[in-house]
N, C-alpha and C. Protein backbone atom coordinates (compact mmCIF):
# COMPACT_ATOMS: atom_id res chain seq x y z
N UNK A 1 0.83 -1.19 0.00
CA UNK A 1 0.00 0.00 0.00
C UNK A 1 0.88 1.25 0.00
N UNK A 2 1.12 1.84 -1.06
CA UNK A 2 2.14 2.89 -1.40
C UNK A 2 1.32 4.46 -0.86
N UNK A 3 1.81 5.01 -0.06
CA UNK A 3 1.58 6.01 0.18
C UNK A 3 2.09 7.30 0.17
N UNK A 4 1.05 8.36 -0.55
CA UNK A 4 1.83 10.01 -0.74
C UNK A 4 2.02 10.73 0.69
N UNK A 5 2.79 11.53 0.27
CA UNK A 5 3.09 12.41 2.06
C UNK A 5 1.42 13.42 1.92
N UNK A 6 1.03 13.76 2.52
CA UNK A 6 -0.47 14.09 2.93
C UNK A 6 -1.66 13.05 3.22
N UNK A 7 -0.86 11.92 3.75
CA UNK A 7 -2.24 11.15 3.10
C UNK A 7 -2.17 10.49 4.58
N UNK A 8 -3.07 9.59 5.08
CA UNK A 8 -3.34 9.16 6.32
C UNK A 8 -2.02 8.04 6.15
N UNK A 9 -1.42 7.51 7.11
CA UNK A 9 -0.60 6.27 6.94
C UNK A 9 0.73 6.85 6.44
N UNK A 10 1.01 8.03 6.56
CA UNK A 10 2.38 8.11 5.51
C UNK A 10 3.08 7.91 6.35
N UNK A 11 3.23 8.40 7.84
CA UNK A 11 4.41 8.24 8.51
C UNK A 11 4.88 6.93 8.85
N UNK A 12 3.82 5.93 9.20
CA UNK A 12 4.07 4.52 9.32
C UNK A 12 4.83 3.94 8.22
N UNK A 13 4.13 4.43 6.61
CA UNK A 13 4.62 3.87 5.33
C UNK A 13 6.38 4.26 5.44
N UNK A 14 6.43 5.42 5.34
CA UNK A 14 7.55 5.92 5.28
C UNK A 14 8.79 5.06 6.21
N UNK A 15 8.41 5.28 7.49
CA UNK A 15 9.74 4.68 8.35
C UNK A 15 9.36 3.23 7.72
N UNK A 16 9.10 2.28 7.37
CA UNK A 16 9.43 1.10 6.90
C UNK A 16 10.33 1.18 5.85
N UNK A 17 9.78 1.80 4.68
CA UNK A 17 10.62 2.25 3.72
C UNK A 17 12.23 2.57 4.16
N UNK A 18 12.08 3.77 4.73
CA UNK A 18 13.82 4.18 5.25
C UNK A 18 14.25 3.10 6.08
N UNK A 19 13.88 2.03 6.88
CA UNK A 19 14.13 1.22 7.16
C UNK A 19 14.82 0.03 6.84
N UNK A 20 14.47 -0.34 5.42
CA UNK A 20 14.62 -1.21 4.65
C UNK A 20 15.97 -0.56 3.55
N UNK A 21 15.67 0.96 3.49
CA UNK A 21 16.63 1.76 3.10
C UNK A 21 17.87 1.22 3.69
N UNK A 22 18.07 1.92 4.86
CA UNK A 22 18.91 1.64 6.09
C UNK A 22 19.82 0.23 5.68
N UNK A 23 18.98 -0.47 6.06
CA UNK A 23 19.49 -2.09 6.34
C UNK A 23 19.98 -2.19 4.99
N UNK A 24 19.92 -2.34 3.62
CA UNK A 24 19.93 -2.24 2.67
C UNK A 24 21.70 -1.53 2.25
N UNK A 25 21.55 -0.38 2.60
CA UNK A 25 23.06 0.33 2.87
C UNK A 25 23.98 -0.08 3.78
N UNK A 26 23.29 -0.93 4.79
CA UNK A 26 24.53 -1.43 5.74
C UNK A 26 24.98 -2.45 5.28
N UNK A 27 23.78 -2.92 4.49
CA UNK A 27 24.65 -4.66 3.85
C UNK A 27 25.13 -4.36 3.34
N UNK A 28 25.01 -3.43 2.01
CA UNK A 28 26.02 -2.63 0.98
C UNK A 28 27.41 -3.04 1.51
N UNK A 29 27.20 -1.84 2.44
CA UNK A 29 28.54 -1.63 3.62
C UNK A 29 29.57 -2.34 3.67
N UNK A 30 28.79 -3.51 4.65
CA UNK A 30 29.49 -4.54 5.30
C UNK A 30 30.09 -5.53 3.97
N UNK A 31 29.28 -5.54 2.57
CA UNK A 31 29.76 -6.44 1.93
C UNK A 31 30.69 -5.96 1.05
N UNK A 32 30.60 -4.46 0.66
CA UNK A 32 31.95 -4.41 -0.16
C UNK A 32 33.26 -4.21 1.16
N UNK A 33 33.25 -4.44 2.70
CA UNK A 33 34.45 -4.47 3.21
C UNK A 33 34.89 -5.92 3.21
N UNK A 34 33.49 -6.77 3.08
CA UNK A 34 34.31 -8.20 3.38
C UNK A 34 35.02 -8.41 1.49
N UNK A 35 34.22 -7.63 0.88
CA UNK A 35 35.11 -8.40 -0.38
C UNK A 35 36.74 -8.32 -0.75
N UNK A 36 37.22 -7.13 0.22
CA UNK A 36 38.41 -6.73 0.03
C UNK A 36 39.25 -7.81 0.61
N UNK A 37 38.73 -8.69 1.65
CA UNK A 37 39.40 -9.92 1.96
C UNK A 37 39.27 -11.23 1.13
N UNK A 38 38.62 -11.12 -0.09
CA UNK A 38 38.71 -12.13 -0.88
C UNK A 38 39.53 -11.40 -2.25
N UNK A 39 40.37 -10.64 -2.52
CA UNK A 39 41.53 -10.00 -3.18
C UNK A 39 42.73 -9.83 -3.06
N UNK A 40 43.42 -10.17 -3.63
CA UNK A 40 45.10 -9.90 -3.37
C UNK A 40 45.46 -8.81 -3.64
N UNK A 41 44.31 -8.00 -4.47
CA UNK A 41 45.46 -6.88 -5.50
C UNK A 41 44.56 -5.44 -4.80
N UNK A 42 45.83 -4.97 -4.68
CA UNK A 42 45.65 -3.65 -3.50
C UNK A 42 45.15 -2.75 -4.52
N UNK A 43 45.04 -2.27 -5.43
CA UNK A 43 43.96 -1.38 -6.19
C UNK A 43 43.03 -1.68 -6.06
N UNK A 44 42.33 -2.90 -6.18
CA UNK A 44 40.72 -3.54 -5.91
C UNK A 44 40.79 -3.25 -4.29
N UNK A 45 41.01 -3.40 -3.36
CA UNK A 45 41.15 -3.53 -2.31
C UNK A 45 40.58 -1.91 -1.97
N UNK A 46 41.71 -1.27 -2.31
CA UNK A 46 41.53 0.63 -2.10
C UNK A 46 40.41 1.02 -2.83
N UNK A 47 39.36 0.11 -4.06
CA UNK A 47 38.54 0.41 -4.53
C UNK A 47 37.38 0.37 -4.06
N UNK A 48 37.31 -0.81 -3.37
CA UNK A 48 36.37 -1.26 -2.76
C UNK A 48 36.21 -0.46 -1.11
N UNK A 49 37.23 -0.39 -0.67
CA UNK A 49 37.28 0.58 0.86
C UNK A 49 36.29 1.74 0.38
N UNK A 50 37.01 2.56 -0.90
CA UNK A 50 36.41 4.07 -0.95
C UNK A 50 35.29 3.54 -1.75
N UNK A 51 34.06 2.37 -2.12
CA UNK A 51 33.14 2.23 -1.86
C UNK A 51 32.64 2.59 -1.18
N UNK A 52 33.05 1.35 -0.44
CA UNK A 52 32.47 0.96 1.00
C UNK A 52 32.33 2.59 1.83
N UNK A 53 33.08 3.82 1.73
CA UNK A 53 33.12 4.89 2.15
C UNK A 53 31.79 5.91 1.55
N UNK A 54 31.83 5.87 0.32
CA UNK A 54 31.34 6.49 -0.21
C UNK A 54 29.76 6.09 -0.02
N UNK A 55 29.32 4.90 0.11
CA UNK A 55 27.86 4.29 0.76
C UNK A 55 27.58 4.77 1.74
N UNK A 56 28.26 5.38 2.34
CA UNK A 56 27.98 5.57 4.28
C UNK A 56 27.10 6.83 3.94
N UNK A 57 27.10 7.71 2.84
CA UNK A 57 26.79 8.84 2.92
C UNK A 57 25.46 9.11 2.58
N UNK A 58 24.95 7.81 1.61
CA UNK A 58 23.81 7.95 1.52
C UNK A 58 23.21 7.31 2.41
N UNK A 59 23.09 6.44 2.85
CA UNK A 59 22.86 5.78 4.00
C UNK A 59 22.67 6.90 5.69
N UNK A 60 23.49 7.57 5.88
CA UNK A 60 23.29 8.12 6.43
C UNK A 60 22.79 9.06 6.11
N UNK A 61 22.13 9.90 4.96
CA UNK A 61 20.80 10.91 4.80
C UNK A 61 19.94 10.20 4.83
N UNK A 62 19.61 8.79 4.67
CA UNK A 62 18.10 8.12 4.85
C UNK A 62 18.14 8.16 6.19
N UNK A 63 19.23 7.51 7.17
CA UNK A 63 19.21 7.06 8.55
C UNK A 63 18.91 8.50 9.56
N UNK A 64 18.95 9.46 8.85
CA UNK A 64 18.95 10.83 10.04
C UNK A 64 17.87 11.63 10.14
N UNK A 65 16.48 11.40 8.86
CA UNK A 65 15.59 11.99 9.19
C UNK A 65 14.64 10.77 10.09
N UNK A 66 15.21 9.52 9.60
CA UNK A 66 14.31 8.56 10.27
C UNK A 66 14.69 8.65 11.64
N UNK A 67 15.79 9.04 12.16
CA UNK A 67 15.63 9.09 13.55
C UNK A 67 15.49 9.73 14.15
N UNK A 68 15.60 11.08 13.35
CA UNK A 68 14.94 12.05 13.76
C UNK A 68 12.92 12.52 13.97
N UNK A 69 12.72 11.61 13.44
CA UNK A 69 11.33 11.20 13.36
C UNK A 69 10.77 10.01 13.86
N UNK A 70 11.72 9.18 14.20
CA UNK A 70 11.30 7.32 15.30
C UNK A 70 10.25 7.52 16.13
N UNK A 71 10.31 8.47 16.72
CA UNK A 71 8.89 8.79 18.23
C UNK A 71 7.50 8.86 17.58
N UNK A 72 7.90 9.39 16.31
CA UNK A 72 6.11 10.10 16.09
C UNK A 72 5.81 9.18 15.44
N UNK A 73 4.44 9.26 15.64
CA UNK A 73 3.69 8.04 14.92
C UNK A 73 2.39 7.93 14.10
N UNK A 74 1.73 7.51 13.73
CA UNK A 74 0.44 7.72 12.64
C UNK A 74 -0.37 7.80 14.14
N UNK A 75 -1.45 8.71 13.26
CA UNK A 75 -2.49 9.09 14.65
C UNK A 75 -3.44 7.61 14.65
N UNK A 76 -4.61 7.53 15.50
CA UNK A 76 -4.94 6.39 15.12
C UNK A 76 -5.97 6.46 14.24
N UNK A 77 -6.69 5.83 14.09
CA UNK A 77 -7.31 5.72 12.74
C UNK A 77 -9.33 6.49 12.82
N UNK A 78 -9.41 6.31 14.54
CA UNK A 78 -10.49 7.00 14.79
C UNK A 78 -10.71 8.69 14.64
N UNK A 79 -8.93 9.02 14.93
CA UNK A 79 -8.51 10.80 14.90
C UNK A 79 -9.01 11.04 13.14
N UNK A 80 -8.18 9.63 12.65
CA UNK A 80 -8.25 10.33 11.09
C UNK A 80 -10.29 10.35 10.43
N UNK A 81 -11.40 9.34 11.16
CA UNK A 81 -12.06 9.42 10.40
C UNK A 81 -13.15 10.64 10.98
N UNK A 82 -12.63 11.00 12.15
CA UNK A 82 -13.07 12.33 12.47
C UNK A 82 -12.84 13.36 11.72
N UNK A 83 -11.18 13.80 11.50
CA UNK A 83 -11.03 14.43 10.81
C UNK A 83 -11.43 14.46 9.11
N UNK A 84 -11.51 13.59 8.77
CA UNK A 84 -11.80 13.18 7.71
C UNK A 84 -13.64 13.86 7.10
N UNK A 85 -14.46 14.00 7.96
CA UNK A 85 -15.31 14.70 8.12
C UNK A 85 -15.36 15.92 7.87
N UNK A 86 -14.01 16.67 8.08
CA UNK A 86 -13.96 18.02 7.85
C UNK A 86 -13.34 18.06 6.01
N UNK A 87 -13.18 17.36 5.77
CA UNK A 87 -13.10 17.40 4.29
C UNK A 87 -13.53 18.47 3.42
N UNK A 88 -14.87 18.68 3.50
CA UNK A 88 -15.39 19.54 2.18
C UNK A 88 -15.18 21.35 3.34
N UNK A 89 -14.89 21.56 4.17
CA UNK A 89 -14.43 22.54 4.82
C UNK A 89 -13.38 22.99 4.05
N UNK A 90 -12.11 21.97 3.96
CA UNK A 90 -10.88 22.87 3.10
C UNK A 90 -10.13 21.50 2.89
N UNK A 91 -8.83 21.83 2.41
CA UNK A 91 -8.02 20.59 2.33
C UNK A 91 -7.33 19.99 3.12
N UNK A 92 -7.50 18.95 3.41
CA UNK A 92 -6.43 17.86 4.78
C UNK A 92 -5.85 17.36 4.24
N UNK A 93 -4.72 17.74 4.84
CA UNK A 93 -3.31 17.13 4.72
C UNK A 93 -3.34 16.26 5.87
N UNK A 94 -2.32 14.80 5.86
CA UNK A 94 -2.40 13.86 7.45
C UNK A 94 -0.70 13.66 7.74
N UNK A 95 -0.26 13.38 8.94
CA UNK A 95 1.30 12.81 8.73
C UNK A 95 2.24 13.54 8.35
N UNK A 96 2.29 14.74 8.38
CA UNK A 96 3.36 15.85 8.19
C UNK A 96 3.87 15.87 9.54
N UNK A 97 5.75 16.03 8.40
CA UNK A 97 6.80 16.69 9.70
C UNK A 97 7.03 17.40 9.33
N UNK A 98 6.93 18.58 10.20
CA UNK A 98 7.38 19.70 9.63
C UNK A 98 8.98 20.19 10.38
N UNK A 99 9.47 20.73 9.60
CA UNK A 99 11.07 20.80 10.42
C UNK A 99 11.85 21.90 10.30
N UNK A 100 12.07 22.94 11.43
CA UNK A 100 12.72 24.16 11.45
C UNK A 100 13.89 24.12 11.91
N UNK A 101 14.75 25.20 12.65
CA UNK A 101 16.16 25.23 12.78
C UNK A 101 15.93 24.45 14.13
N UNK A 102 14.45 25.30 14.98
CA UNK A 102 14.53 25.08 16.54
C UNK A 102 13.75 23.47 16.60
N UNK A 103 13.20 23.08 15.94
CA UNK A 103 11.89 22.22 15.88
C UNK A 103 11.22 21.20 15.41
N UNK A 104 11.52 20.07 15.44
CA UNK A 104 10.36 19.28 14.72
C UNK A 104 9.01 18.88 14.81
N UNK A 105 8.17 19.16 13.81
CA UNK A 105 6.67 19.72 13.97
C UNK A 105 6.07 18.49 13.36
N UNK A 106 5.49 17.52 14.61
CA UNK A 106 4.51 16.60 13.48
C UNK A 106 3.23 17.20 13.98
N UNK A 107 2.66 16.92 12.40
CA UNK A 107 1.30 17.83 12.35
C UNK A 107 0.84 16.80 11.89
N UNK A 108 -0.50 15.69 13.02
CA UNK A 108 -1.35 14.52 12.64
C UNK A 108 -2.29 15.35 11.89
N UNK A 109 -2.68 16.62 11.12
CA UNK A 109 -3.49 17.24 10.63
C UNK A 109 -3.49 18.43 10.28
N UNK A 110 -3.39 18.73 9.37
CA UNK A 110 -3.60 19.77 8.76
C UNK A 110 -4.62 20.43 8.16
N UNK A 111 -5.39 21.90 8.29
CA UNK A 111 -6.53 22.07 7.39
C UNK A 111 -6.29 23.49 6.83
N UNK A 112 -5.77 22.86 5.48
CA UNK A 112 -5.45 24.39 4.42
C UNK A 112 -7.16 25.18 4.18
N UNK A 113 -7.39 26.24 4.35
CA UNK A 113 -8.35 26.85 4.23
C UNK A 113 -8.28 28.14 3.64
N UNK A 114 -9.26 28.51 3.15
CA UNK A 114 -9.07 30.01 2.42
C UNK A 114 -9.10 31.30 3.74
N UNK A 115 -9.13 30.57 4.79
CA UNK A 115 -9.24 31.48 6.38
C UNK A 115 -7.76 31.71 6.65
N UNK A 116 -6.98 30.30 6.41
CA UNK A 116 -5.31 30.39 6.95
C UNK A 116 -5.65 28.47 7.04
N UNK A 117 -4.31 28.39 7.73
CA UNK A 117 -3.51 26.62 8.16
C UNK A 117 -3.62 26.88 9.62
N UNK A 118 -4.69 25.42 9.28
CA UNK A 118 -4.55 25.29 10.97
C UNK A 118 -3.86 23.79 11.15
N UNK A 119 -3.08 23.68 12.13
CA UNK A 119 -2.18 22.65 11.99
C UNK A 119 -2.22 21.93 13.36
N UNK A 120 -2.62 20.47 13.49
CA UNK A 120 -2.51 20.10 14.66
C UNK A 120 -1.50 19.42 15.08
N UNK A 121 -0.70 19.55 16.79
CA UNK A 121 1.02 19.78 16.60
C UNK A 121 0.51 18.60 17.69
N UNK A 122 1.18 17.21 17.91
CA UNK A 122 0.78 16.95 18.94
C UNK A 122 2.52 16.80 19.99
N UNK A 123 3.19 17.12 19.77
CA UNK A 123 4.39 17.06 19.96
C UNK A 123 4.51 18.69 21.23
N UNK A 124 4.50 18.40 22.61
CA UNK A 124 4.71 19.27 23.39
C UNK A 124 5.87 19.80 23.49
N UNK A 125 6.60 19.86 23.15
CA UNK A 125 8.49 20.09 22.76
C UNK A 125 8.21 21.35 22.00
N UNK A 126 7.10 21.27 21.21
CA UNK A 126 6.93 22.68 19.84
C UNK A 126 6.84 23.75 20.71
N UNK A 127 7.47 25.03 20.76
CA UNK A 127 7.16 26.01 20.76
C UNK A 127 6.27 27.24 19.85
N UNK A 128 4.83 27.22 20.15
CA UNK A 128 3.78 27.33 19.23
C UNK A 128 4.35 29.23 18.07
N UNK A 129 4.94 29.71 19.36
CA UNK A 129 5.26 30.93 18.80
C UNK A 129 6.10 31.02 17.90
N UNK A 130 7.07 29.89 17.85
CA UNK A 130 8.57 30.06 16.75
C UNK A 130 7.89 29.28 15.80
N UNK A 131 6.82 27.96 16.25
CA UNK A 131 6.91 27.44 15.00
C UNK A 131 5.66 28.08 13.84
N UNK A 132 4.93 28.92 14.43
CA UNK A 132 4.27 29.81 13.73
C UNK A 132 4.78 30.77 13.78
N UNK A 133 5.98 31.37 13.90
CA UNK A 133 6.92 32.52 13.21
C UNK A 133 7.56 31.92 11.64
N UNK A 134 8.12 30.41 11.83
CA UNK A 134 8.53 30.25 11.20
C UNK A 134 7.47 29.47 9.61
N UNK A 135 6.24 29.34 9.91
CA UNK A 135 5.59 28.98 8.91
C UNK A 135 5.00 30.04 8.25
N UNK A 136 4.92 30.87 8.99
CA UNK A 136 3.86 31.91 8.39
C UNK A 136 5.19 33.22 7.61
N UNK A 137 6.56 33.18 7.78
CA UNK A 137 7.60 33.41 7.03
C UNK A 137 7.71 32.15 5.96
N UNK A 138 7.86 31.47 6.52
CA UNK A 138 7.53 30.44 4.51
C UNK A 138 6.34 31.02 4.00
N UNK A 139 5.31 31.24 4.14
CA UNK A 139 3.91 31.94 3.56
C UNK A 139 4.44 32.89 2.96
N UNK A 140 5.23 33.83 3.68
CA UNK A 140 5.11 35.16 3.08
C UNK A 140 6.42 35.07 2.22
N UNK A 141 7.38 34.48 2.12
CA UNK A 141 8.72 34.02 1.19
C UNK A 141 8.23 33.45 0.00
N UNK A 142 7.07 32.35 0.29
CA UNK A 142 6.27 32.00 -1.20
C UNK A 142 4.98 32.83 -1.59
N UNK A 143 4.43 34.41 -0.95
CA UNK A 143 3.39 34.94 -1.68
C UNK A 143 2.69 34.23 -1.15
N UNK A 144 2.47 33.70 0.15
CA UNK A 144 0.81 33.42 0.67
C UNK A 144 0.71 34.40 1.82
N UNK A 145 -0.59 34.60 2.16
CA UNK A 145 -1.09 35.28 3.27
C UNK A 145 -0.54 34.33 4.90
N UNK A 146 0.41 35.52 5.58
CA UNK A 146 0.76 34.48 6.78
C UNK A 146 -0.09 34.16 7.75
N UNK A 147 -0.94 33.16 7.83
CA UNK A 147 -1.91 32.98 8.57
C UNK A 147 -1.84 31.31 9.24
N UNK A 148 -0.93 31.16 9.55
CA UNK A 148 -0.60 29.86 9.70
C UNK A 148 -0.77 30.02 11.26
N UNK A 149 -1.79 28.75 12.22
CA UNK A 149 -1.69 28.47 13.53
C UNK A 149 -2.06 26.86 14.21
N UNK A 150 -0.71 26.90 14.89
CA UNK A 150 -0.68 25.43 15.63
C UNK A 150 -1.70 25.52 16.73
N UNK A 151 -2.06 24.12 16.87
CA UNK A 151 -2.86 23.97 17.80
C UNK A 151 -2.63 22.52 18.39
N UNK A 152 -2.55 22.52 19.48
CA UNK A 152 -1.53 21.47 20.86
C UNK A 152 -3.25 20.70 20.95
N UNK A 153 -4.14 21.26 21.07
CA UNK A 153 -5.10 20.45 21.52
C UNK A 153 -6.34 19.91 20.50
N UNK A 154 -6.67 18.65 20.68
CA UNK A 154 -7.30 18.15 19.98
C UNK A 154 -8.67 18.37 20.17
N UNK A 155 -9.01 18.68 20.71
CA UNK A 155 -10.66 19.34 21.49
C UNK A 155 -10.39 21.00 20.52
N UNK A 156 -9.49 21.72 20.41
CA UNK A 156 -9.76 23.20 20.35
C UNK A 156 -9.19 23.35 18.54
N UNK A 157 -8.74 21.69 18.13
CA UNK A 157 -8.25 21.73 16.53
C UNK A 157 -9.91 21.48 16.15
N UNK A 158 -10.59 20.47 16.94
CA UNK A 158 -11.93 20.29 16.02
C UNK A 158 -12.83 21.25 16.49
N UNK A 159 -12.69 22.28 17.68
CA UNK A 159 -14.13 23.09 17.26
C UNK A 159 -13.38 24.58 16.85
N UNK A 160 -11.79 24.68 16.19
CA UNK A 160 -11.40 25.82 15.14
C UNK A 160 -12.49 25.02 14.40
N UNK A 161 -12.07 23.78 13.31
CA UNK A 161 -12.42 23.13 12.15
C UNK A 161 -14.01 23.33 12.43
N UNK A 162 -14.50 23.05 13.85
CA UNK A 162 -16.12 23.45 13.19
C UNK A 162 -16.69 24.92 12.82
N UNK A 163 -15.88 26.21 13.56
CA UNK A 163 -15.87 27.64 13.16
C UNK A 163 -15.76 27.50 11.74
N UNK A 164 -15.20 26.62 11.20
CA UNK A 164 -15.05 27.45 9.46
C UNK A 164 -16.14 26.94 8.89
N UNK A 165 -16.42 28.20 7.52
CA UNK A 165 -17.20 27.62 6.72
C UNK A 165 -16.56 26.79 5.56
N UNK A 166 -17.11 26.18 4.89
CA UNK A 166 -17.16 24.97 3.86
C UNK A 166 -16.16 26.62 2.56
N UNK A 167 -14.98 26.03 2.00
CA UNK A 167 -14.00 26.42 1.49
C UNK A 167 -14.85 27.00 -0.18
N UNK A 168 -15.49 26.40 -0.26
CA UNK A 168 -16.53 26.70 -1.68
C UNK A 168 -17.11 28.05 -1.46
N UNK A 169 -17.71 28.53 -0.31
CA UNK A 169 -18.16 30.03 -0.06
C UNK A 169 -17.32 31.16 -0.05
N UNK A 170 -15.98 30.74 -0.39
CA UNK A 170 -14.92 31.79 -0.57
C UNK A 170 -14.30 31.65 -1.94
N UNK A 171 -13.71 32.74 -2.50
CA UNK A 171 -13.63 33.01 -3.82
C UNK A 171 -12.43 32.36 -3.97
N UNK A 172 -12.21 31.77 -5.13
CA UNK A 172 -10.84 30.37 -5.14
C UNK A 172 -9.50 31.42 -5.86
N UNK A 173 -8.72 31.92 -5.13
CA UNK A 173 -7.76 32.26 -5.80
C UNK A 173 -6.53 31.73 -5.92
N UNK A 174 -6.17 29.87 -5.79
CA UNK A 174 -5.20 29.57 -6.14
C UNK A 174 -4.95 28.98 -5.14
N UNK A 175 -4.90 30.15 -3.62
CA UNK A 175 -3.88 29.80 -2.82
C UNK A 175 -3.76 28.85 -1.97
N UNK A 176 -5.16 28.19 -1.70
CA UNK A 176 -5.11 27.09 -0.63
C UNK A 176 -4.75 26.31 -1.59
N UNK A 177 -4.69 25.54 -2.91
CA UNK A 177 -3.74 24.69 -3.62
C UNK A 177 -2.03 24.90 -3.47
N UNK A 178 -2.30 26.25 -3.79
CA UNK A 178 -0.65 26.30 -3.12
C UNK A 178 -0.19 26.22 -1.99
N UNK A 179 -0.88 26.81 -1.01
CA UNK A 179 -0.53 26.55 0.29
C UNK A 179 -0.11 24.45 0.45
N UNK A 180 -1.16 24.46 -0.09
CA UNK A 180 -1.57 22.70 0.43
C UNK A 180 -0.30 22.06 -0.41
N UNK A 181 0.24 22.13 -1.97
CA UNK A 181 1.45 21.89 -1.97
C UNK A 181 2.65 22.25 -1.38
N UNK A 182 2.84 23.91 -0.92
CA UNK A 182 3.85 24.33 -0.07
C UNK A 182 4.69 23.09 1.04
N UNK A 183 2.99 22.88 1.65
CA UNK A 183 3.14 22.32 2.82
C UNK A 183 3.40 20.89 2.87
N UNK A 184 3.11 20.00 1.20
CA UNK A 184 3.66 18.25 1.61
C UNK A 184 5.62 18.89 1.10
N UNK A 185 5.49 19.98 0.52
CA UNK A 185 6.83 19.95 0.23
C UNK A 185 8.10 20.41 1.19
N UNK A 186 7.57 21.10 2.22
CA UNK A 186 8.33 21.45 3.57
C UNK A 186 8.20 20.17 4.30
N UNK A 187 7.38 19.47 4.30
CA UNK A 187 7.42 17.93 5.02
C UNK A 187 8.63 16.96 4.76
N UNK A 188 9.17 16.12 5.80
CA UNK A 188 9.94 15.16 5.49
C UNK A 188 9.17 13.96 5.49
């Protein structure tokens, strides 16, 4: 079951993936060092080392967002068909990390709206003020209106989401599509 980043299940999908990544590069690893012991000739030998070197690097950009992301987890599946309800309101995004200098932001929900992004953070570590300094400066760096706000609680994300009206009563100028790509593309 292949999954896009906005979509319910991505974060689960994902760390398997880099997982398999991972393991995948370590065998790499481990097997071009053992081959240098089945060679006599020291050019193959030095070839195979600065392999074996040169693997570590990709390997370690798969291995560092995944562990930087190991804790968080897919919401469960009752959060998503709640949310899921708010659908014709605006666009949901599910399973975003969002990631600043100070911060990593998983957002089990997102709702791009022609009002602003409301983003639900469930990660108490976020500092709500930097990390809505720092989204609502991506807004205004890509030409959207900065209206971006986290919200820690799951009681006060669904009755924002019941305040709005249905996204069709506002005049479509583009931007909640853009916003809503902005935002799987700042995601890891």
């Amino acid at each position: 079951m292949r999954r896009q980043k906005g979509e319910y299940g991505y974060r689960t999908y994902r760390r398997k993936i880099q997982i398999y990544e991972v393991l995948f590069g370590g065998a790499m690893i481990i097997i071009q060092l053992l081959a240098r012991n089945f060679t006599a000739s020291e050019p193959v030998k030095n070839i195979l080392t600065v392999m074996a070197i040169l693997s570590v690097l990709p390997t370690a950009n798969v291995a560092a967002p995944m562990l930087a992301a190991w804790k968080i987890k897919t919401p469960k599946e009752e959060f998503f068909h709640r949310a899921e309800g708010y659908s014709q309101t605006g666009k949901l995004l599910y399973d975003l990390i969002l990631t600043s200098k100070e911060a990593v932001m998983p957002a089990d929900a997102v709702m791009v709206h022609p009002t602003g992004v409301y983003l639900y953070c469930t990660s108490q570590k976020v500092d709500v003020k930097k990390g809505e300094k720092y989204l609502n400066d991506m807004f205004t760096a890509h030409r959207l209106d900065p209206n971006a706000k986290i919200i820690k609680d799951e009681k006060a994300f669904f009755q924002r989401l019941d305040s709005l009206k249905p996204a069709s009563e506002y005049e479509d100028d583009g931007s909640v599509d853009y916003a809503f790509d902005l935002l799987k593309q700042l995601s890891m």
